[in-house]
N, C-alpha and C. Protein backbone atom coordinates (compact mmCIF):
# COMPACT_ATOMS: atom_id res chain seq x y z
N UNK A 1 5.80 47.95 -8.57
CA UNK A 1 4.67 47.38 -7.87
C UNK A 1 4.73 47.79 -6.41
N UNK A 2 3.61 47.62 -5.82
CA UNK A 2 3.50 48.05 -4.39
C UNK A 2 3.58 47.10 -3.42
N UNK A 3 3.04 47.17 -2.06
CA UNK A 3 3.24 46.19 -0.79
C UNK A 3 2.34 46.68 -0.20
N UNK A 4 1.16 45.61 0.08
CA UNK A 4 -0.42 45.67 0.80
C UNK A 4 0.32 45.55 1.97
N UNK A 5 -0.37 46.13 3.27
CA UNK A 5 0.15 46.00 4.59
C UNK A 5 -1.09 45.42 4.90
N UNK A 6 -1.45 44.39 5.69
CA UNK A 6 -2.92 44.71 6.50
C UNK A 6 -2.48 42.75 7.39
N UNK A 7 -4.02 43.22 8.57
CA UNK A 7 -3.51 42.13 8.93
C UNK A 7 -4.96 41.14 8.88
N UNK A 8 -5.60 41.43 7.91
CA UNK A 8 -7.07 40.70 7.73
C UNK A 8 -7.38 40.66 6.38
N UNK A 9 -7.62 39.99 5.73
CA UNK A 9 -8.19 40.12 4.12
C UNK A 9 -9.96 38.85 4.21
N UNK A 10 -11.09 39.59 4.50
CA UNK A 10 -12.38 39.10 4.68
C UNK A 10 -12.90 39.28 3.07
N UNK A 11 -13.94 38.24 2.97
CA UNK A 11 -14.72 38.77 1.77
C UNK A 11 -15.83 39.75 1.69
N UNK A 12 -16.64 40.14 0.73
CA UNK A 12 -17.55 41.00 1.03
C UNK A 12 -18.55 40.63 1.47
N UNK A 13 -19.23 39.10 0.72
CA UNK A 13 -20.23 38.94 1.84
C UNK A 13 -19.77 37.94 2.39
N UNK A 14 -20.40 37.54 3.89
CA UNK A 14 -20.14 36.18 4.67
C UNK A 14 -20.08 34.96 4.20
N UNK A 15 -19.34 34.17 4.35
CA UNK A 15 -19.03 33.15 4.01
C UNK A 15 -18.70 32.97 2.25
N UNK A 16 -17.82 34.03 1.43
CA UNK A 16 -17.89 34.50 0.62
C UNK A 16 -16.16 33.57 0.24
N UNK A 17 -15.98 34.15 -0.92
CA UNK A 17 -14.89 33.48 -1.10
C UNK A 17 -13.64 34.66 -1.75
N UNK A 18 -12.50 34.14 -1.93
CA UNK A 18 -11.22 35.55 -1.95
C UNK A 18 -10.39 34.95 -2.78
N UNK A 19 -10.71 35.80 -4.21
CA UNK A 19 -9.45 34.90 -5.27
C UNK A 19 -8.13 35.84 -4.61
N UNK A 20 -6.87 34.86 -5.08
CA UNK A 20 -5.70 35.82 -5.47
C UNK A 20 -4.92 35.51 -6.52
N UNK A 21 -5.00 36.28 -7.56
CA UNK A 21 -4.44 36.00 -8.86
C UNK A 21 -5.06 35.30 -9.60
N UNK A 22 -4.48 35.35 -10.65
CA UNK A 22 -5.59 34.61 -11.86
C UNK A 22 -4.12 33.43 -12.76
N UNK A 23 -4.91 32.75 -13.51
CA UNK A 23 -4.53 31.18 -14.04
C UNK A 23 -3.58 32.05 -14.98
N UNK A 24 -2.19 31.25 -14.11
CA UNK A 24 -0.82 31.62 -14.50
C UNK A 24 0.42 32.37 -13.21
N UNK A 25 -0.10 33.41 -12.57
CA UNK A 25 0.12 33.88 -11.66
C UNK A 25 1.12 33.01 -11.04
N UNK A 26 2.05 33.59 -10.34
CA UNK A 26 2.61 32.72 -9.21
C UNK A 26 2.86 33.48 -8.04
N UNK A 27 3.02 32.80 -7.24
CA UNK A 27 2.88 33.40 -5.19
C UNK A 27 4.37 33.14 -5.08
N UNK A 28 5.01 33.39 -4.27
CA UNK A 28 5.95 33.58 -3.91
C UNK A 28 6.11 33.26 -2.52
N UNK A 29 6.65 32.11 -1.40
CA UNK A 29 6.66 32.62 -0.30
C UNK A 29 8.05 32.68 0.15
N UNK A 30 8.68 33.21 0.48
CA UNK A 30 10.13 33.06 1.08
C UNK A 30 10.58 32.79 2.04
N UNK A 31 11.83 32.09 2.10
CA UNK A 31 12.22 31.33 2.72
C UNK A 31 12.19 31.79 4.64
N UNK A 32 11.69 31.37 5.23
CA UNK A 32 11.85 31.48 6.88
C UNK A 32 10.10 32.34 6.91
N UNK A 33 9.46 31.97 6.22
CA UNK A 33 7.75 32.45 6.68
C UNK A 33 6.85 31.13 6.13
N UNK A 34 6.40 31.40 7.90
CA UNK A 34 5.70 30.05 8.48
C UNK A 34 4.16 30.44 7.90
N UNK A 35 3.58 29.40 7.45
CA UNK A 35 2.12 29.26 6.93
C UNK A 35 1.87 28.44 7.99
N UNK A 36 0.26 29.14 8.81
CA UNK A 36 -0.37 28.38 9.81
C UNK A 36 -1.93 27.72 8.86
N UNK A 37 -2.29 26.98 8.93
CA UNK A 37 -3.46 26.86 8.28
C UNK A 37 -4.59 25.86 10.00
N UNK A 38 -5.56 26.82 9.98
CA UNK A 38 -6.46 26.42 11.15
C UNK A 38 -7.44 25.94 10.81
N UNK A 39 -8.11 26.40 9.15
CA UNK A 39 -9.04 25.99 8.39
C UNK A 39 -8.61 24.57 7.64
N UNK A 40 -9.80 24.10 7.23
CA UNK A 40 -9.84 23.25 5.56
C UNK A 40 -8.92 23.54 4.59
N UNK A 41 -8.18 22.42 4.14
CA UNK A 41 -7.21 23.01 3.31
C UNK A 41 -7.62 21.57 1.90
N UNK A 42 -7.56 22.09 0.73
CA UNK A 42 -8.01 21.61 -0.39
C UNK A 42 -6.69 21.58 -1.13
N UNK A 43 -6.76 20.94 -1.84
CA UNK A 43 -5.79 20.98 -3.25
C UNK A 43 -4.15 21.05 -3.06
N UNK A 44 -4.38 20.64 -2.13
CA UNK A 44 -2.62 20.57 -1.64
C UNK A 44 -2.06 19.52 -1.15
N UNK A 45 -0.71 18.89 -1.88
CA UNK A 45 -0.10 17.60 -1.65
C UNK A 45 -0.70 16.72 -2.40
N UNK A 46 -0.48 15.40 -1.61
CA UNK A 46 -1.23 13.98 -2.56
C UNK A 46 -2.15 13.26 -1.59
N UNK A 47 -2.69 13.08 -2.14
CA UNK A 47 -3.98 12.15 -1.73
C UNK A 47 -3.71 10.68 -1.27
N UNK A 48 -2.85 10.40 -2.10
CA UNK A 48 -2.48 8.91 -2.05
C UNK A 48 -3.89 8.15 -2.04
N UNK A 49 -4.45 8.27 -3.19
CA UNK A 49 -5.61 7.37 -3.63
C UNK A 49 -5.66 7.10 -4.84
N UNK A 50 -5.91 5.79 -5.35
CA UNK A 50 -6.36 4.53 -5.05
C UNK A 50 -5.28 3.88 -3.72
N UNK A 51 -6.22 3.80 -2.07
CA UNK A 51 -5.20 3.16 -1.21
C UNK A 51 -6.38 2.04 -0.99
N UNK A 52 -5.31 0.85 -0.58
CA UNK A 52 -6.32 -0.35 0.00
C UNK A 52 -5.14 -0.85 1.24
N UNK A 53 -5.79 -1.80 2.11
CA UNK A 53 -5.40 -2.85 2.59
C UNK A 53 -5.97 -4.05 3.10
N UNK A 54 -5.55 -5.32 2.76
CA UNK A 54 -6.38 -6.18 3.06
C UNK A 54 -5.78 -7.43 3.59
N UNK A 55 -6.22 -8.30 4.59
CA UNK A 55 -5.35 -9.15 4.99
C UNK A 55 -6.37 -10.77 5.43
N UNK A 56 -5.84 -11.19 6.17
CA UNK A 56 -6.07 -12.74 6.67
C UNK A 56 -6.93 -12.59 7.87
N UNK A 57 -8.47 -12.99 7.84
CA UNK A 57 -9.34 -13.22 9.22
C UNK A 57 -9.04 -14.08 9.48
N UNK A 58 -8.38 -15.33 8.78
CA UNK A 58 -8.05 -16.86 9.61
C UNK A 58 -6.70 -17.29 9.25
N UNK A 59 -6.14 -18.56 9.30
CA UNK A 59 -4.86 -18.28 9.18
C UNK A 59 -5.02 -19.41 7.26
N UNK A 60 -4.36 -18.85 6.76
CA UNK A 60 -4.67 -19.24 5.41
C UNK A 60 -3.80 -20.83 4.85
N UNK A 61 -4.18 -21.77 4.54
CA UNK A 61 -3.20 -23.28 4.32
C UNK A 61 -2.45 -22.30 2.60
N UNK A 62 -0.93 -22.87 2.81
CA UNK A 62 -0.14 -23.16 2.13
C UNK A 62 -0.14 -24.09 1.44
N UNK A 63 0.88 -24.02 0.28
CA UNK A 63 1.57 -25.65 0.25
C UNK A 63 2.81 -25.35 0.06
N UNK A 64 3.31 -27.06 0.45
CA UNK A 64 5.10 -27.28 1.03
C UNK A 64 5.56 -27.17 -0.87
N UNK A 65 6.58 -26.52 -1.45
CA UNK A 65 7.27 -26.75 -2.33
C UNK A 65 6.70 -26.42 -3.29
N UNK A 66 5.30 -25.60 -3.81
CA UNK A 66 4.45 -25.04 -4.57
C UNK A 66 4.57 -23.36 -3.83
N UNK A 67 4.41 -22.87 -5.59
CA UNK A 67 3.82 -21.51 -5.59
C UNK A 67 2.58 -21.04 -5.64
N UNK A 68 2.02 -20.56 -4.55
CA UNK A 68 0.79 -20.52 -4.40
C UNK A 68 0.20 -19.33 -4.54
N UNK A 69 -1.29 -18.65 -4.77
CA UNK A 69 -1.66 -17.26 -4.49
C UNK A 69 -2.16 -17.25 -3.58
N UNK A 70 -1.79 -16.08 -2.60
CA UNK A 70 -2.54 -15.74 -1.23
C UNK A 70 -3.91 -14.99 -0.94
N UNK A 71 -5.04 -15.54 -0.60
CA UNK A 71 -6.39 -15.49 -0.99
C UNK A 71 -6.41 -14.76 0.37
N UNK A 72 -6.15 -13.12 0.38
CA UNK A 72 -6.04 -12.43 1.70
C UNK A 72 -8.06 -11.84 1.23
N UNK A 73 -8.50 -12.10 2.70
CA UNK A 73 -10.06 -12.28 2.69
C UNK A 73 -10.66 -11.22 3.39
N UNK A 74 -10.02 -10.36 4.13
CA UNK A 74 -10.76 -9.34 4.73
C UNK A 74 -9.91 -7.91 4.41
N UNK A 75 -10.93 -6.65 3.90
CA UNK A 75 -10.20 -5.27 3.27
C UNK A 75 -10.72 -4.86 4.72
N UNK A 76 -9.22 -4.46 5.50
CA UNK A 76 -9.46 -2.78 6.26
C UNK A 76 -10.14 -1.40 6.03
N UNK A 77 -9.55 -1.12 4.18
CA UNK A 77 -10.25 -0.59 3.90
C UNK A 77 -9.64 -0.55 2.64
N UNK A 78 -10.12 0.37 1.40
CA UNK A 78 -10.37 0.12 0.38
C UNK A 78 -10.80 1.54 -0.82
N UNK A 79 -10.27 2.55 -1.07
CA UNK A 79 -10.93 3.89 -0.79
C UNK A 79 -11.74 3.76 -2.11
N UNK A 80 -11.42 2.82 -3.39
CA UNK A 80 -11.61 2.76 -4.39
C UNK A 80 -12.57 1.92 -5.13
N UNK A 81 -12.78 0.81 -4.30
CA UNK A 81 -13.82 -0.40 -4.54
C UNK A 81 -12.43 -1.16 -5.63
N UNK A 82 -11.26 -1.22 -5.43
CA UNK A 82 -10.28 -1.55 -6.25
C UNK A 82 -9.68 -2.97 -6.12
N UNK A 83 -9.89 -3.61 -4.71
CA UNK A 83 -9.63 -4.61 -4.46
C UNK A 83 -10.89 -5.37 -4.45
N UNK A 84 -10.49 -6.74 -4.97
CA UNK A 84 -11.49 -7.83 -5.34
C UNK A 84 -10.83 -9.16 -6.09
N UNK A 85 -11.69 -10.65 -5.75
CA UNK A 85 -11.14 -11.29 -6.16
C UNK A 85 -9.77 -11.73 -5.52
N UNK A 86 -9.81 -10.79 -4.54
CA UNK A 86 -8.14 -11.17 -3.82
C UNK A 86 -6.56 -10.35 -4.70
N UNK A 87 -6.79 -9.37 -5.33
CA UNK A 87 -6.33 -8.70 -6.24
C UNK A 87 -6.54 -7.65 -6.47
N UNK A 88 -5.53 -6.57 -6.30
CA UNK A 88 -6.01 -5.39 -6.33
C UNK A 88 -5.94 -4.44 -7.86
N UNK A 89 -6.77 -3.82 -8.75
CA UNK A 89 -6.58 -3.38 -10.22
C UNK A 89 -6.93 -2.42 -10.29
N UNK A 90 -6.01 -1.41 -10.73
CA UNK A 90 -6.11 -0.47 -11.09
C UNK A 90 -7.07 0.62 -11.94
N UNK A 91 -7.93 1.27 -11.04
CA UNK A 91 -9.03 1.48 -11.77
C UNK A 91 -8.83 3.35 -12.86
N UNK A 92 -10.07 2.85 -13.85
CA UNK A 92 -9.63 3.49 -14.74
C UNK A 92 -9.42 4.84 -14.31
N UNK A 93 -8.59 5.59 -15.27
CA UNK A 93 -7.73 7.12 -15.01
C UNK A 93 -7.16 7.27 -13.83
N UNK A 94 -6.41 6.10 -12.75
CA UNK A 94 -5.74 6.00 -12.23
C UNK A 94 -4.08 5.43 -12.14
N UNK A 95 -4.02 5.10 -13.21
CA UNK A 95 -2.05 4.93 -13.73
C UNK A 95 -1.52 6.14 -13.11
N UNK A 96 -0.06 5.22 -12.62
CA UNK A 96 0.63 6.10 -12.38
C UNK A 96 1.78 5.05 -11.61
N UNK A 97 2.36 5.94 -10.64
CA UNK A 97 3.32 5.43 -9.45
C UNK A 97 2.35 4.71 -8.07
N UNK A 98 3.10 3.56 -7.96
CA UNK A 98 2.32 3.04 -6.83
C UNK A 98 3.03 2.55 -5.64
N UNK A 99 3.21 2.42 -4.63
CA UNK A 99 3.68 1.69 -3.58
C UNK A 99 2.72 0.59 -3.15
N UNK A 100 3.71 -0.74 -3.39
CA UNK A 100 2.75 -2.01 -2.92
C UNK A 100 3.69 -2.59 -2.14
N UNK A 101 2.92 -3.34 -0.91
CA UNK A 101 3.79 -4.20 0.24
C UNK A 101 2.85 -5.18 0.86
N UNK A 102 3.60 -6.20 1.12
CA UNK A 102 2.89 -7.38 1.93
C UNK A 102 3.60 -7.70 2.62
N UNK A 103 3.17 -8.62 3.50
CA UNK A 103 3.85 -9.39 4.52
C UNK A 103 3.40 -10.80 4.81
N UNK A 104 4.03 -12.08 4.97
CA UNK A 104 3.52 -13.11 5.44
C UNK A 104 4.31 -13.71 6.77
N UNK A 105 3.93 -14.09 7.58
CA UNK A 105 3.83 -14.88 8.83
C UNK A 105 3.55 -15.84 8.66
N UNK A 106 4.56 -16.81 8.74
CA UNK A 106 4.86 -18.58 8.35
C UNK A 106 5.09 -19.72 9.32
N UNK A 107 4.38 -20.54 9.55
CA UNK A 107 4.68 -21.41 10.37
C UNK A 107 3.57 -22.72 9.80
N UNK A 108 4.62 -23.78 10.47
CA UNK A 108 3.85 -25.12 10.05
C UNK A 108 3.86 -26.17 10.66
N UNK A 109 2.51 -26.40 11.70
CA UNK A 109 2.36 -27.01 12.41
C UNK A 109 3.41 -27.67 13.61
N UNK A 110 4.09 -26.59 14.05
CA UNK A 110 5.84 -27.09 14.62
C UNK A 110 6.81 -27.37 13.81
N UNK A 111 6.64 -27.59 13.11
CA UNK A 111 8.09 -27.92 12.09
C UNK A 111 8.90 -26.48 11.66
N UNK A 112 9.65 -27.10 11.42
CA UNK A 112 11.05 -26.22 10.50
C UNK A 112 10.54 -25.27 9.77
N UNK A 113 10.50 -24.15 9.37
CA UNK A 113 10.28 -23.79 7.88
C UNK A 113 11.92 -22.77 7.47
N UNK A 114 12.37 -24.04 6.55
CA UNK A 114 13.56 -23.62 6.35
C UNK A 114 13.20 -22.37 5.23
N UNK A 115 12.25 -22.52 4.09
CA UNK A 115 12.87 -21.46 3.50
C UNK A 115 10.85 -21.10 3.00
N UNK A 116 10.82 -19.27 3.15
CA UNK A 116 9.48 -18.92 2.33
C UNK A 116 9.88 -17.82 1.86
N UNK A 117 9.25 -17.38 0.76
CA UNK A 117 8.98 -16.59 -0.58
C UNK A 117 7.80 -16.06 -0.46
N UNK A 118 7.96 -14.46 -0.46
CA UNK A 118 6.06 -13.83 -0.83
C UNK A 118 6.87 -12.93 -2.58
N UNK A 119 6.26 -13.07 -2.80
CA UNK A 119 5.93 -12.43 -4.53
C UNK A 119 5.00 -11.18 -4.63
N UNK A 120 5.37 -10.48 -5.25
CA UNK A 120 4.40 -9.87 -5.88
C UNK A 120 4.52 -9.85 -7.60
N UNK A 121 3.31 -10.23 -8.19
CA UNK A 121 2.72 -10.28 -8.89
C UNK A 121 2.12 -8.88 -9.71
N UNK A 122 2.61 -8.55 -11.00
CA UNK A 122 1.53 -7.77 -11.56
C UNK A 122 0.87 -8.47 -13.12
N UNK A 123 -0.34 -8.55 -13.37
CA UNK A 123 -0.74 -8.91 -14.75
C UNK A 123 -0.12 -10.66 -14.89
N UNK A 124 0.03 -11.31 -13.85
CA UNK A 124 0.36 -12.59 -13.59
C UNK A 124 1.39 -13.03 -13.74
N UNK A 125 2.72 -11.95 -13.49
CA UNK A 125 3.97 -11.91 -14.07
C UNK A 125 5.08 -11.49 -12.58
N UNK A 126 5.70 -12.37 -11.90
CA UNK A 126 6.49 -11.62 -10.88
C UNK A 126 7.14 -10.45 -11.15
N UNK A 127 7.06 -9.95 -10.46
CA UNK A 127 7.99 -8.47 -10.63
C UNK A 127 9.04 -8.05 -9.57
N UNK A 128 8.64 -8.74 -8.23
CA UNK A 128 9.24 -8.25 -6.69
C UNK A 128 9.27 -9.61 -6.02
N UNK A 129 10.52 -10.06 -5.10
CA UNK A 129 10.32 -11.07 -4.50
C UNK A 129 11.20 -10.72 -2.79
N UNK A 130 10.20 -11.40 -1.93
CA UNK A 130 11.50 -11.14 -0.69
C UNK A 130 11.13 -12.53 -0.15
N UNK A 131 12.69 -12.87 0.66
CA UNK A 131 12.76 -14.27 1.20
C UNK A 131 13.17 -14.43 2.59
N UNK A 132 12.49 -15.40 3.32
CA UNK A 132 12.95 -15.77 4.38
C UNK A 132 13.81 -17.24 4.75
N UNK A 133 15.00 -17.31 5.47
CA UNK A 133 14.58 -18.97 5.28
C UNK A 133 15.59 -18.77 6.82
N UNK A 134 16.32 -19.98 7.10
CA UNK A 134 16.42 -20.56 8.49
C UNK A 134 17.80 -21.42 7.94
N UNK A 135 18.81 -21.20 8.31
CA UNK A 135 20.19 -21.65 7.78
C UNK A 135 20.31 -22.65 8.74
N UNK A 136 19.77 -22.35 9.88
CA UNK A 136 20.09 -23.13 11.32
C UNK A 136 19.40 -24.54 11.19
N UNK A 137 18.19 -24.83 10.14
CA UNK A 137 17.52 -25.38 10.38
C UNK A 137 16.31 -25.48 11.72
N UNK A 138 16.18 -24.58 12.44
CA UNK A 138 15.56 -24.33 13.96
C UNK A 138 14.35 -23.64 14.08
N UNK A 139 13.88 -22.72 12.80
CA UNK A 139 12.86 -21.86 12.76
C UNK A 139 11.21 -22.72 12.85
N UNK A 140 11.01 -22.13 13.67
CA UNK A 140 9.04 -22.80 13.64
C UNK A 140 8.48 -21.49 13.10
N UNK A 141 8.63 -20.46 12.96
CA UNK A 141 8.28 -19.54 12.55
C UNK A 141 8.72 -18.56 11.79
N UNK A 142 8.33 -18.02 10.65
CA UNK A 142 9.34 -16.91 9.51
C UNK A 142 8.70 -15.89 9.34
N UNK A 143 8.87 -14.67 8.78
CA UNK A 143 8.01 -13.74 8.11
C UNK A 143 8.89 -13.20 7.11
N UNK A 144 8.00 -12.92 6.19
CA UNK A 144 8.47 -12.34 4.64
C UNK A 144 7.36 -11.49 4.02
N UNK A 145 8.52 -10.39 3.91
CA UNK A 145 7.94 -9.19 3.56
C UNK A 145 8.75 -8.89 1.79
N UNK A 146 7.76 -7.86 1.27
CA UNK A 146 7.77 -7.63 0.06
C UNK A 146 7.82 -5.92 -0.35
N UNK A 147 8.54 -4.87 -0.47
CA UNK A 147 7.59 -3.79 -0.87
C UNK A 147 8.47 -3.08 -2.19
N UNK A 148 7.60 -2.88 -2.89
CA UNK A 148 8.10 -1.85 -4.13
C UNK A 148 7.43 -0.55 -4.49
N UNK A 149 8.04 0.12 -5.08
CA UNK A 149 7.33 1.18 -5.96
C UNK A 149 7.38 0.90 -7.81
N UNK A 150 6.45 0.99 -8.21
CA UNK A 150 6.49 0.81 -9.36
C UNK A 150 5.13 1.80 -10.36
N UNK A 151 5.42 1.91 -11.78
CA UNK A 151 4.51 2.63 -12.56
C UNK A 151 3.61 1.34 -12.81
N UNK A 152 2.09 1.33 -12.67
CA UNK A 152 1.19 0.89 -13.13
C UNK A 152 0.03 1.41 -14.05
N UNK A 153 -0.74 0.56 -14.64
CA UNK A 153 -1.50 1.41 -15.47
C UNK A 153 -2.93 0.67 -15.30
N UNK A 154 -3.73 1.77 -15.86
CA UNK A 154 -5.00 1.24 -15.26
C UNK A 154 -5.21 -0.26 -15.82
N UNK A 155 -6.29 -0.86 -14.97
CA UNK A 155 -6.42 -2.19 -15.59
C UNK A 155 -5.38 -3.49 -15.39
N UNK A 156 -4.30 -2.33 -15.37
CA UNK A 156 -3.33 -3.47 -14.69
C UNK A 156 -3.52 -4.15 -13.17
N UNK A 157 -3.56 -5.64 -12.84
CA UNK A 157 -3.73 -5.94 -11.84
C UNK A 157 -2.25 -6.74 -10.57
N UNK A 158 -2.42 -6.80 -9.60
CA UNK A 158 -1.61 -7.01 -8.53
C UNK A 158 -2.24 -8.04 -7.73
N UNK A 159 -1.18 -9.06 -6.98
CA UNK A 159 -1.47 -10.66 -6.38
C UNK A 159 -0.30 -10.31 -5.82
N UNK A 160 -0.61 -11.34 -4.73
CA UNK A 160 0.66 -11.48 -4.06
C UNK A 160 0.43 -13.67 -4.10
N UNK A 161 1.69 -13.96 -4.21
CA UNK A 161 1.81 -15.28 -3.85
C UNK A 161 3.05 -15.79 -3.23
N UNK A 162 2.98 -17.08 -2.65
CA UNK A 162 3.98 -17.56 -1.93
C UNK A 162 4.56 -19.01 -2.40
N UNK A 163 5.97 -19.05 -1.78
CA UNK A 163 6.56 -20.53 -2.12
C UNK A 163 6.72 -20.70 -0.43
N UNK A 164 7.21 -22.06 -0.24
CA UNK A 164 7.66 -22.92 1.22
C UNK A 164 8.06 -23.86 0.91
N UNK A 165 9.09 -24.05 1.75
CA UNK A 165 9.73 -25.34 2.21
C UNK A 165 10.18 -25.20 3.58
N UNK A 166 9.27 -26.35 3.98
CA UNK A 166 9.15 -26.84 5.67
C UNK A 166 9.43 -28.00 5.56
N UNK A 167 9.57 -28.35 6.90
CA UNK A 167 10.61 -29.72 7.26
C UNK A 167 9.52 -30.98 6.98
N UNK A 168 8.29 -31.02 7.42
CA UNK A 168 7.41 -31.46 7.44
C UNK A 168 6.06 -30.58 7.70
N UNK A 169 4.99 -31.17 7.38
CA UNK A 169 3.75 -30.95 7.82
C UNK A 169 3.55 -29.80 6.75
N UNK A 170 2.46 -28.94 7.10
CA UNK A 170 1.02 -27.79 5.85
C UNK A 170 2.08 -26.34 6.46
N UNK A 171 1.96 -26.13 5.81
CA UNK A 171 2.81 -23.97 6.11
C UNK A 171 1.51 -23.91 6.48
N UNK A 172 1.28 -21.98 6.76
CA UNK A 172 -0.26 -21.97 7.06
C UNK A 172 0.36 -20.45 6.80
N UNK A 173 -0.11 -19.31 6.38
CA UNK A 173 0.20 -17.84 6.51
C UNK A 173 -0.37 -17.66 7.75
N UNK A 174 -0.15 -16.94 9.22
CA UNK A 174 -0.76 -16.43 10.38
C UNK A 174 -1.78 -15.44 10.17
N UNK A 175 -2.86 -15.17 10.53
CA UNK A 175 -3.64 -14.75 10.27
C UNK A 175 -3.80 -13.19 11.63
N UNK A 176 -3.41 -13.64 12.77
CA UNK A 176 -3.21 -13.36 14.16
C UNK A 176 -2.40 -12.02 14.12
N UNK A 177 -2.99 -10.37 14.84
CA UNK A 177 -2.15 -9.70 14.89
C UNK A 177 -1.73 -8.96 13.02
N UNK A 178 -2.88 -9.36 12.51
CA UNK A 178 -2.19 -8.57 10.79
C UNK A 178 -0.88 -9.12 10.41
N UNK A 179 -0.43 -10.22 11.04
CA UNK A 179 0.91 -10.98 10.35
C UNK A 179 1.09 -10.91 9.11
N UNK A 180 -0.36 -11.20 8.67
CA UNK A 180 -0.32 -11.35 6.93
C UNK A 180 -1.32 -10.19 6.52
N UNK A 181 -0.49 -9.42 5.56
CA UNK A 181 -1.51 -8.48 4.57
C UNK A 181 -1.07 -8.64 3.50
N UNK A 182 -1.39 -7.46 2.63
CA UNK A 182 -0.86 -6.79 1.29
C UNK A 182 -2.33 -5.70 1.46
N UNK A 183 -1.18 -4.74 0.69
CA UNK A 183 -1.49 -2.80 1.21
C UNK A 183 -1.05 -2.45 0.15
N UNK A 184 -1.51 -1.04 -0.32
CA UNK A 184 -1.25 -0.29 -1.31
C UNK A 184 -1.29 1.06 -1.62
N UNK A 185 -0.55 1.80 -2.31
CA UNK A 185 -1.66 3.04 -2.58
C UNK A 185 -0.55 4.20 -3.65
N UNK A 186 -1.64 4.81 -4.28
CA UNK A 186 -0.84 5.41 -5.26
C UNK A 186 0.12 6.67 -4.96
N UNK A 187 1.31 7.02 -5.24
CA UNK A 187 1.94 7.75 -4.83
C UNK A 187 1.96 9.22 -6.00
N UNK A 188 1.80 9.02 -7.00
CA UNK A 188 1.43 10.22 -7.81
C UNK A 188 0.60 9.71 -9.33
């Protein structure tokens, strides 16, 4: 085989298009040659879609010593129309690998909050849990975060919920600053 030298490859007509190789073919690039791309680039990497995120416009009531679901009310954004209901589901011919994470921001009315729990939930079944709590007894404020990767399948759906125990008085999730979300998005 031979070796094209040149330092331009145009199509014939303007704005025309330039196969190379045909279905099967493989390119080759070797190691220490830099690809600049200045144009549009298509079909390369991951998309990471179905992505959402959605969180708290106000600060959301708890309860003390109950597991609760977190009714997060406002989507940032949403690429899929996938979140709804407060729950995000997997829409069809989208299974696969997913990365899901939340976060809650805990406090209750001044008091203690010795110990909180965010969950995640798939198909109404825990799957992931992370915890915060306060050994000192001293905390007015906690945050608890959650994140996994996991295979989902379409149809399958995702919640996040919480437990608390505070010294006294209502938990509340913070609403202030994105304290509280849950985010998502598919990884392949």
């Amino acid at each position: 085989m031979g070796t094209i030298k040149t330092t331009n490859i145009e199509p014939i007509a303007d704005n025309g298009t330039v196969t190379l190789g045909s279905s099967g073919d493989t390119f080759t690039v070797p190691s220490g040659v830099t690809i600049t791309n200045n144009g549009t680039q298509t079909g390369f990497g991951e998309t990471n879609t179905p992505a959402f995120m959605a969180r708290l416009a106000s600060n959301f009531t708890l309860t003390d010593q109950a597991t609760v679901k977190v009714n997060f009310d406002t989507e940032d954004f949403d690429t899929d129309s996938a979140f709804a209901s407060n729950k995000f589901t997997v829409p069809s011919g989208e299974g696969g690998k997913y990365f899901i994470s939340a976060q809650l921001g805990v406090s209750a009315s001044g008091s203690v909050v010795k110990r909180s729990d965010i969950y995640i939930y798939v198909n109404g079944s825990k799957v992931a849990s992370g915890t915060g709590f306060d050994s000192s007894n001293t905390q007015y404020d906690v945050f608890v975060n959650v994140a996994l990767s996991f295979d989902l399948s379409a149809g399958d759906y995702v919640e996040i919920y919480n437990y608390n125990d505070v010294s006294s008085g209502t938990p509340v999730a913070r609403a202030s600053d994105k304290q509280s979300y849950f985010t998502g998005f598919k990884i392949t």
